[in-house]
PDB file of N, CA and C in Angstrom:
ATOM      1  N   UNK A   1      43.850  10.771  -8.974  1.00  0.00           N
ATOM      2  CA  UNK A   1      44.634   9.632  -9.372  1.00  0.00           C
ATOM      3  C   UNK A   1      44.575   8.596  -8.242  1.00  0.00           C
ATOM      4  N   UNK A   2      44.372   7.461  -8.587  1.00  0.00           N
ATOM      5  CA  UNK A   2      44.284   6.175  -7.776  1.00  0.00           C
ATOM      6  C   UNK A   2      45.437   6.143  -6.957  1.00  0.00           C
ATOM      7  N   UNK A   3      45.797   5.823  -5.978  1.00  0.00           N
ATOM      8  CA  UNK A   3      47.070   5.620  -5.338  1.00  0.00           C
ATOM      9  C   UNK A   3      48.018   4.286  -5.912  1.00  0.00           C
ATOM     10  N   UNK A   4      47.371   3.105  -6.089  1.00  0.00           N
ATOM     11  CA  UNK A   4      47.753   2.114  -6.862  1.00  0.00           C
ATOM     12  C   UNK A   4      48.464   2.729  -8.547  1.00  0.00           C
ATOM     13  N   UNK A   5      48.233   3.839  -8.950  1.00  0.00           N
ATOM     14  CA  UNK A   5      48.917   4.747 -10.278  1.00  0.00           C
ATOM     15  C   UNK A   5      49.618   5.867  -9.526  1.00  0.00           C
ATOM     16  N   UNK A   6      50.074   6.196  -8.783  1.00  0.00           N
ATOM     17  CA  UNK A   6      50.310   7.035  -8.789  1.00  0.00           C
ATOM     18  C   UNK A   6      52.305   7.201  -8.978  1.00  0.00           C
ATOM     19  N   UNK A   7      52.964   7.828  -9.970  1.00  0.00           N
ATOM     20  CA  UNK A   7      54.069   6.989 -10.056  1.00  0.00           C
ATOM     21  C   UNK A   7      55.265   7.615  -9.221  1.00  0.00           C
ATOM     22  N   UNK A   8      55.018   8.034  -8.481  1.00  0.00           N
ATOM     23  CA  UNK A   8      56.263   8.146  -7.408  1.00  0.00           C
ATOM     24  C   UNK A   8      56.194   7.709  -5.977  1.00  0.00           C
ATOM     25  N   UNK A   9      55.293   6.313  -6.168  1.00  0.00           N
ATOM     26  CA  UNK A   9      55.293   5.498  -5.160  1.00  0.00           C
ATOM     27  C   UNK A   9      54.504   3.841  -5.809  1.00  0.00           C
ATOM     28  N   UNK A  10      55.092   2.957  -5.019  1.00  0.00           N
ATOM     29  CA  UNK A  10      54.847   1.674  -5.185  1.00  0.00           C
ATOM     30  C   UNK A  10      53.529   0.841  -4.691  1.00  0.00           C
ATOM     31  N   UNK A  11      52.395   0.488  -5.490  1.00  0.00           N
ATOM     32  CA  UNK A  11      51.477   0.015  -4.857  1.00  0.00           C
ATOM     33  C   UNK A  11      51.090  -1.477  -5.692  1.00  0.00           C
ATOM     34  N   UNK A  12      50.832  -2.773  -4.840  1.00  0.00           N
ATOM     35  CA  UNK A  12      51.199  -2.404  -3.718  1.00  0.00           C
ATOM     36  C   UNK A  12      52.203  -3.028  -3.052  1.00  0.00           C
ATOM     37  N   UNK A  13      52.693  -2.267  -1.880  1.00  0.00           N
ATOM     38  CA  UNK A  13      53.868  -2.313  -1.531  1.00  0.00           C
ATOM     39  C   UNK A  13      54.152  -3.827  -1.603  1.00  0.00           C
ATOM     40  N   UNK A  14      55.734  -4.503  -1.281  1.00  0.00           N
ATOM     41  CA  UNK A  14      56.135  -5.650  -1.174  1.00  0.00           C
ATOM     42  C   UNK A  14      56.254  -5.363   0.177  1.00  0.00           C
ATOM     43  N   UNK A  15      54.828  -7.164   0.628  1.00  0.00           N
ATOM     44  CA  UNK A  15      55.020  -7.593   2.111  1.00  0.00           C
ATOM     45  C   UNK A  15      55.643  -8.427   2.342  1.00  0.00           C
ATOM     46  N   UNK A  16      56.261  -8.703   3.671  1.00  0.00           N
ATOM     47  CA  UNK A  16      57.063  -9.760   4.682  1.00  0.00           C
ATOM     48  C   UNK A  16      56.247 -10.081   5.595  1.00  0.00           C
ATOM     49  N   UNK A  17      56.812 -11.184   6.140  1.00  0.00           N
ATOM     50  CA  UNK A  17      56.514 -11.512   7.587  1.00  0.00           C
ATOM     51  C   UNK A  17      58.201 -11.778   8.119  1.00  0.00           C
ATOM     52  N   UNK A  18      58.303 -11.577   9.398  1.00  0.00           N
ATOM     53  CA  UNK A  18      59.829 -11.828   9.662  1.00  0.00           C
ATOM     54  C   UNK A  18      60.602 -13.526   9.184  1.00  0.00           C
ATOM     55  N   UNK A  19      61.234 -13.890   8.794  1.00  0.00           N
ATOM     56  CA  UNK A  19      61.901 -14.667   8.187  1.00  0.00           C
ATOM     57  C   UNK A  19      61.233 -15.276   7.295  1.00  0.00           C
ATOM     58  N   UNK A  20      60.615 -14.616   6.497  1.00  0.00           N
ATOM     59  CA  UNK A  20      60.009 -15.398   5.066  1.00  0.00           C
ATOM     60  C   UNK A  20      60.093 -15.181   4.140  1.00  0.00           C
ATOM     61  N   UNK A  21      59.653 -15.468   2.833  1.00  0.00           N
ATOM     62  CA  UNK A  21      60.444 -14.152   1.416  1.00  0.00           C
ATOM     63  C   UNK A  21      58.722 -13.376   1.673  1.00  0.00           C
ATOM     64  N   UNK A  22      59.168 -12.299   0.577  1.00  0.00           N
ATOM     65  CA  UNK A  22      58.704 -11.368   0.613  1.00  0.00           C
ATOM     66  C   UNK A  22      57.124 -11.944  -0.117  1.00  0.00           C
ATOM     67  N   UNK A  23      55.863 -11.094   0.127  1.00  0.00           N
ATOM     68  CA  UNK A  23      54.301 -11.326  -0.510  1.00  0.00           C
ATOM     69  C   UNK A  23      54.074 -10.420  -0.950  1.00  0.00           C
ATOM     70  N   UNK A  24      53.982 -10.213  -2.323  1.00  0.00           N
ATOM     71  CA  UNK A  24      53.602  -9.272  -3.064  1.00  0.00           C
ATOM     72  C   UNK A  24      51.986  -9.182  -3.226  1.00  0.00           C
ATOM     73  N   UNK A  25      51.265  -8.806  -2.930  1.00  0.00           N
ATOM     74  CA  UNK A  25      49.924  -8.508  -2.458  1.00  0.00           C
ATOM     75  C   UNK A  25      48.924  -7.912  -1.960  1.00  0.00           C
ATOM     76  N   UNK A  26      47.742  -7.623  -2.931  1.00  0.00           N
ATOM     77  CA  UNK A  26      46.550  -5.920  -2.705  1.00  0.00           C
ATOM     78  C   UNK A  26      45.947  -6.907  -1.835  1.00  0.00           C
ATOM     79  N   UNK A  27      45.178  -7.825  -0.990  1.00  0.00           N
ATOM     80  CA  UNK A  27      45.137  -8.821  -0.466  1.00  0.00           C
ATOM     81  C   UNK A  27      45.057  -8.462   1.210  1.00  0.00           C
ATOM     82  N   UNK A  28      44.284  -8.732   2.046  1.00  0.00           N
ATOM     83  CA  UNK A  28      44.488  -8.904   3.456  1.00  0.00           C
ATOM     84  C   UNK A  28      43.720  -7.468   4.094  1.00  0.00           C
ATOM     85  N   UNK A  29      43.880  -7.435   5.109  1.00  0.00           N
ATOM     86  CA  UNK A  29      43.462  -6.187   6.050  1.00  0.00           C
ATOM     87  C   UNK A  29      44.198  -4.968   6.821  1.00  0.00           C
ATOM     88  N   UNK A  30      44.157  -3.623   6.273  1.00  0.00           N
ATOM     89  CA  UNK A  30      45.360  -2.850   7.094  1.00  0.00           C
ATOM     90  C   UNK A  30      45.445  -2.603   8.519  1.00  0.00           C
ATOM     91  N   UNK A  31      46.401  -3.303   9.209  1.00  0.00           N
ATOM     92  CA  UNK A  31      46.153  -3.156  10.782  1.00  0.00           C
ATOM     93  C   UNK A  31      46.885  -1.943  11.453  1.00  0.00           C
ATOM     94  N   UNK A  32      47.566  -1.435  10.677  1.00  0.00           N
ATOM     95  CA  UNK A  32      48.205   0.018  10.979  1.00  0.00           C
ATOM     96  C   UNK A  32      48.894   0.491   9.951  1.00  0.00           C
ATOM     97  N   UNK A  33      49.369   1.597  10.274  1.00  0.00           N
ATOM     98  CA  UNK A  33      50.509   2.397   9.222  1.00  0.00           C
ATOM     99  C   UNK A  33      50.788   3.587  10.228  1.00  0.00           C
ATOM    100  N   UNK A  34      51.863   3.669  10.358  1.00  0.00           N
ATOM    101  CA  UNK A  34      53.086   4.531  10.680  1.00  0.00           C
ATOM    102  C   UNK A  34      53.654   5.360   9.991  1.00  0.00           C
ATOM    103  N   UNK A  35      54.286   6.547  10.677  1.00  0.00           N
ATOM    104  CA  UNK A  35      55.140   7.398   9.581  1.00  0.00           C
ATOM    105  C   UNK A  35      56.646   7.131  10.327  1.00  0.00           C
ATOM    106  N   UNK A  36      57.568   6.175   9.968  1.00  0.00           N
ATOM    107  CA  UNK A  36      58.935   5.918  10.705  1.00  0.00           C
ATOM    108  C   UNK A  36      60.062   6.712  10.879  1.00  0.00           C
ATOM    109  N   UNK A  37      59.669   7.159   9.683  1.00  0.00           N
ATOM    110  CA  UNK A  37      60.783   8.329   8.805  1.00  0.00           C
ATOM    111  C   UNK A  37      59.890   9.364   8.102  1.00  0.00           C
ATOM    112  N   UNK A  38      60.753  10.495   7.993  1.00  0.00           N
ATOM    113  CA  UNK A  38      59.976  11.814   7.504  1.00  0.00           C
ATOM    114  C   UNK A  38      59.559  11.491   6.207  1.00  0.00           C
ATOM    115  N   UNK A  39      60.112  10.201   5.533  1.00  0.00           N
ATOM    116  CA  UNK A  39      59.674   9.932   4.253  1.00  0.00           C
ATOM    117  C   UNK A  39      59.067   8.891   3.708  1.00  0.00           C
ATOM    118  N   UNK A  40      59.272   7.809   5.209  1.00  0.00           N
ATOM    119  CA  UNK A  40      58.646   6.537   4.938  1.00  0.00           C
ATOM    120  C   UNK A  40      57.656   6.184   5.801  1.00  0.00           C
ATOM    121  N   UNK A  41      56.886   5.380   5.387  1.00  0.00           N
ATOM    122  CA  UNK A  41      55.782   5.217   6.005  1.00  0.00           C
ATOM    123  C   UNK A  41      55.711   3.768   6.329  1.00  0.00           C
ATOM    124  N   UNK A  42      55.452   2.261   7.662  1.00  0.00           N
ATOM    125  CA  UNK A  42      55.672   1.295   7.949  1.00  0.00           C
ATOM    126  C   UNK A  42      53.990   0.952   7.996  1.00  0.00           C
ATOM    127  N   UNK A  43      53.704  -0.134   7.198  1.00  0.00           N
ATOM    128  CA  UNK A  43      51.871  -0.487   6.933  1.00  0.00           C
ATOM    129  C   UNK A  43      52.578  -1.848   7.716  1.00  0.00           C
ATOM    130  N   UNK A  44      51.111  -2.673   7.992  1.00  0.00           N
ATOM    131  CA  UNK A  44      50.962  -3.720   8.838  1.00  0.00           C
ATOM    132  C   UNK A  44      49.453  -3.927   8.642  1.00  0.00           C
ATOM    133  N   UNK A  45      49.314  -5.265   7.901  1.00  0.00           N
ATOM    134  CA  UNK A  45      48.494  -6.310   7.487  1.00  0.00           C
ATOM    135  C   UNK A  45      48.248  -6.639   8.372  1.00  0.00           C
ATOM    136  N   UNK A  46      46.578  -7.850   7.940  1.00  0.00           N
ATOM    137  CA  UNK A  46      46.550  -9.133   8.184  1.00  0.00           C
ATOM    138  C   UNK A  46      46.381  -9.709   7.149  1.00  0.00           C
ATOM    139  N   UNK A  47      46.929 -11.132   6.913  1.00  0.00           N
ATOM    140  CA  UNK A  47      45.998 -12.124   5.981  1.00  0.00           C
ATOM    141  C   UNK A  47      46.295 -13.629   6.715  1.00  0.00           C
ATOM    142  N   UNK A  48      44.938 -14.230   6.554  1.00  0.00           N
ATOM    143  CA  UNK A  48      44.882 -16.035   7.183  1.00  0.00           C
ATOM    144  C   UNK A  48      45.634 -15.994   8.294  1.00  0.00           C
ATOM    145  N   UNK A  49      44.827 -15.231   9.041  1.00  0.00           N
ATOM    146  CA  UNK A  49      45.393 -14.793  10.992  1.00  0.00           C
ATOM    147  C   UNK A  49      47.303 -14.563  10.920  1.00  0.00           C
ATOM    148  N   UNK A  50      47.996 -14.644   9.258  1.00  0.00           N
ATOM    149  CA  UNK A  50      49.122 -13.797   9.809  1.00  0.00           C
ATOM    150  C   UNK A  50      49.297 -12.522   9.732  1.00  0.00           C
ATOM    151  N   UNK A  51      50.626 -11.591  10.594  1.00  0.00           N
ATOM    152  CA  UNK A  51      50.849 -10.431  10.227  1.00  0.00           C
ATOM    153  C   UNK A  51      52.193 -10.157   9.028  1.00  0.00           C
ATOM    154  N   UNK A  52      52.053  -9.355   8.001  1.00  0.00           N
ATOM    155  CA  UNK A  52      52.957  -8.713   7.295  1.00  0.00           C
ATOM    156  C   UNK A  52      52.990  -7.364   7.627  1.00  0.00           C
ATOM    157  N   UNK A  53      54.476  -6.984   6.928  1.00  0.00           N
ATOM    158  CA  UNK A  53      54.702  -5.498   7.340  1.00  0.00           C
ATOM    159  C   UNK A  53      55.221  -5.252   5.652  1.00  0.00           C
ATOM    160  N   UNK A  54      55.245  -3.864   5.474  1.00  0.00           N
ATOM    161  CA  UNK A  54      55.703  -3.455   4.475  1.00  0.00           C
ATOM    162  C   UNK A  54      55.971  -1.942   4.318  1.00  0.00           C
ATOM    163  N   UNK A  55      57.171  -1.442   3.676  1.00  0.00           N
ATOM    164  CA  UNK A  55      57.486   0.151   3.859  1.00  0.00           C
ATOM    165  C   UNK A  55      57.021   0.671   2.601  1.00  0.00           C
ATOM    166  N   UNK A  56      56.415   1.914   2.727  1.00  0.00           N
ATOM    167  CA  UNK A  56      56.334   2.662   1.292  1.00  0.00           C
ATOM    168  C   UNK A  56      57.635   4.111   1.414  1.00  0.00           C
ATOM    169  N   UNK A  57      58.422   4.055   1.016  1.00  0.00           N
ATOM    170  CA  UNK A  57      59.086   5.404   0.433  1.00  0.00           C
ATOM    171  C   UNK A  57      58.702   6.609  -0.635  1.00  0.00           C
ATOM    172  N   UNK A  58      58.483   7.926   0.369  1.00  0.00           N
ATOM    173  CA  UNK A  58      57.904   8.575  -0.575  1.00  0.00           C
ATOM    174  C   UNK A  58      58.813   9.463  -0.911  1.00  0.00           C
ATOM    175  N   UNK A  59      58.677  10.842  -1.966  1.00  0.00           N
ATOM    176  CA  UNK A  59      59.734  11.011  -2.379  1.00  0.00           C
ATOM    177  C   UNK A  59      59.242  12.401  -1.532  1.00  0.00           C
ATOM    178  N   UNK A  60      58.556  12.361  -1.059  1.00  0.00           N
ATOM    179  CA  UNK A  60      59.408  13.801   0.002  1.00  0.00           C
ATOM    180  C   UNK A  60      58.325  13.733   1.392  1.00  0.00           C
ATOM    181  N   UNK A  61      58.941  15.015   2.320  1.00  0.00           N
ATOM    182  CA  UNK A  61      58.277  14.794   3.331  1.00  0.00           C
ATOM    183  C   UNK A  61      56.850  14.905   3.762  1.00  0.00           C
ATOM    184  N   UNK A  62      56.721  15.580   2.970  1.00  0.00           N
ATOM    185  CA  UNK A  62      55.162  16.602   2.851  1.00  0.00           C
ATOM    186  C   UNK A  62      54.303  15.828   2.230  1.00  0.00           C
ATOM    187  N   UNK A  63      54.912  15.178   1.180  1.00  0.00           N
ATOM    188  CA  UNK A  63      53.867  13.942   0.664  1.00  0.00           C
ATOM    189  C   UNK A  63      53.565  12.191   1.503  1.00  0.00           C
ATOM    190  N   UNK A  64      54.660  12.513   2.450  1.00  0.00           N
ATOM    191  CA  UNK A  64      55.088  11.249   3.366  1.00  0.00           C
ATOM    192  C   UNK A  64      53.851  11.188   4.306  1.00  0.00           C
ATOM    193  N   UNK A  65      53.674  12.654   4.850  1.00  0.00           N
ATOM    194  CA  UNK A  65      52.667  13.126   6.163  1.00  0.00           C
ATOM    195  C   UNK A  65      51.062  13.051   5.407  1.00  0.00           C
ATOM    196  N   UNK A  66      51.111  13.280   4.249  1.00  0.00           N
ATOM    197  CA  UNK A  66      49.583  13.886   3.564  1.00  0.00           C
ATOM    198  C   UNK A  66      49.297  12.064   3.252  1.00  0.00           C
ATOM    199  N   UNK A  67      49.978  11.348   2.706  1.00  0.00           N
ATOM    200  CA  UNK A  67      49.992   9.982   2.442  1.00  0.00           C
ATOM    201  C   UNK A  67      49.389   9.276   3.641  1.00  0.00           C
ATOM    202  N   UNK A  68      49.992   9.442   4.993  1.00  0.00           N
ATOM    203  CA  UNK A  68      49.974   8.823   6.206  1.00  0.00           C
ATOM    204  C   UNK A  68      48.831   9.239   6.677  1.00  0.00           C
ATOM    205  N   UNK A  69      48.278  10.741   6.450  1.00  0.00           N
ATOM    206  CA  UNK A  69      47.174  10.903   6.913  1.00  0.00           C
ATOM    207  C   UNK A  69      45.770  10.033   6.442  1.00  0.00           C
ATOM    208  N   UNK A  70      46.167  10.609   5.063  1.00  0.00           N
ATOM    209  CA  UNK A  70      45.306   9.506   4.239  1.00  0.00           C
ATOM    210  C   UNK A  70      44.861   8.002   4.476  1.00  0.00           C
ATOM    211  N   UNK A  71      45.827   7.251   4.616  1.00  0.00           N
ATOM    212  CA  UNK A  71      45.521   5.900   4.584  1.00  0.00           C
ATOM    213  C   UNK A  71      45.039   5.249   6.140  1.00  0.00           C
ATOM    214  N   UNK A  72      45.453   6.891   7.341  1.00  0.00           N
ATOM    215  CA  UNK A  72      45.049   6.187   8.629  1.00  0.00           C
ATOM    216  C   UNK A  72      43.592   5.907   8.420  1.00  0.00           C
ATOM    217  N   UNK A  73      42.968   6.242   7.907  1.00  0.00           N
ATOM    218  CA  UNK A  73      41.428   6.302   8.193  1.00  0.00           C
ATOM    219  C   UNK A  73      40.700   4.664   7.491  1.00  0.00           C
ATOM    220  N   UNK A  74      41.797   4.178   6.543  1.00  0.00           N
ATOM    221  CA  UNK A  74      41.345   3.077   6.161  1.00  0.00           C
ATOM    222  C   UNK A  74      41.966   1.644   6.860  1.00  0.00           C
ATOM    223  N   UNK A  75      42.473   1.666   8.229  1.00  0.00           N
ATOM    224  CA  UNK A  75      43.113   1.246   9.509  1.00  0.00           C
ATOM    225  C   UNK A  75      41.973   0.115   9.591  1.00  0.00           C
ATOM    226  N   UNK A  76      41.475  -1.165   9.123  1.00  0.00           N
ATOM    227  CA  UNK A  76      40.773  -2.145   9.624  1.00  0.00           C
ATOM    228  C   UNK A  76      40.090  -2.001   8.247  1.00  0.00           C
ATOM    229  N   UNK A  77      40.346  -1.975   7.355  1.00  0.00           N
ATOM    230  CA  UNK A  77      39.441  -1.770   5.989  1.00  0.00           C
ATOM    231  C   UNK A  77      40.741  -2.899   5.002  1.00  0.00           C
ATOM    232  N   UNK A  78      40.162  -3.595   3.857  1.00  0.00           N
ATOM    233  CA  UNK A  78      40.750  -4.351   3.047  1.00  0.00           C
ATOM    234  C   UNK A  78      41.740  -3.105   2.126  1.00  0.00           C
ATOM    235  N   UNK A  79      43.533  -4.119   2.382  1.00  0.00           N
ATOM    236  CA  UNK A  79      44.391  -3.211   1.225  1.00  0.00           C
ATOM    237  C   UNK A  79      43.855  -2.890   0.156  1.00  0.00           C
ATOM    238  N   UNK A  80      43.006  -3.478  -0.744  1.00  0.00           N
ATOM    239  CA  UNK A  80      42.267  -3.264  -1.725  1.00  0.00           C
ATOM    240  C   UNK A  80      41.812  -1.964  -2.000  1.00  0.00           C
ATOM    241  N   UNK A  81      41.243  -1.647  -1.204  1.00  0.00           N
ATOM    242  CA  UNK A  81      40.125  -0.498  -0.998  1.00  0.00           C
ATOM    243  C   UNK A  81      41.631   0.807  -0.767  1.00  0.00           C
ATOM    244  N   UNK A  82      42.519   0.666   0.017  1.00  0.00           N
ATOM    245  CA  UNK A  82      43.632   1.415   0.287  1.00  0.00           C
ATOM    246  C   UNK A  82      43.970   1.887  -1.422  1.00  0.00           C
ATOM    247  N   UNK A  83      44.483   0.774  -2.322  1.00  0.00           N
ATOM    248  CA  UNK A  83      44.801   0.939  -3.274  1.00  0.00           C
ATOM    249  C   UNK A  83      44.112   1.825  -4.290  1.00  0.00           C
ATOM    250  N   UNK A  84      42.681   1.813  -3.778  1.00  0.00           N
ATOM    251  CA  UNK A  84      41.933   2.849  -4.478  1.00  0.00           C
ATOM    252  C   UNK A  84      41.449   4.211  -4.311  1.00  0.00           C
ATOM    253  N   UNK A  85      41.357   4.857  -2.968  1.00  0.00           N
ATOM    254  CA  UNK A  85      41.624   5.961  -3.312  1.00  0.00           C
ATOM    255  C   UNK A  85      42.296   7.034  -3.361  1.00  0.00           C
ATOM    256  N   UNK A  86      41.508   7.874  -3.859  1.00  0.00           N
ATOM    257  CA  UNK A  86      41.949   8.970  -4.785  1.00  0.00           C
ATOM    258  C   UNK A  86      43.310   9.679  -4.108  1.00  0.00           C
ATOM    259  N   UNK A  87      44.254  10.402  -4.913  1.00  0.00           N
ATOM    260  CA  UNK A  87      45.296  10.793  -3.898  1.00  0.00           C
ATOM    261  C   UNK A  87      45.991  11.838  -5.000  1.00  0.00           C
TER     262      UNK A  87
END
């Protein structure tokens, strides 16, 4: 299953930049992802030289860590491509 379907998580996530409304957008480049919380995970864009951040909440811990592992490897690769695989 695509990660962008997968339904006990949100893809793709809703981005910010600090004081702006929110960018809803598969769009830009992943410049990191974090695991913050045993359940959430903190991603960090680029798009048009700015940075966004955005949280995914997963619904448990084990899927939080297997998630995080996953998407480190696509760390400098287009969200796009994040959204697609398999998971």
């Amino acid at each position: 299953m695509r990660l962008r379907e997968h339904p006990k998580i949100e893809w793709p996530p809703t981005w910010s930049e600090p004081s702006e409304l929110p960018l809803n957008a598969d769009h830009g480049t992943l410049r990191d992802v974090d695991l913050i919380e045993p359940s959430k995970l903190l991603l960090t864009k680029e798009l048009d030289g700015k940075v966004y951040f955005a949280e995914i909440s997963c619904f448990n811990n084990v899927f939080a860590s297997r998630l995080h592992e996953k998407i480190k490897s696509f760390v400098g690769r287009p969200l796009k491509e994040v959204g697609e695989l398999d998971f």
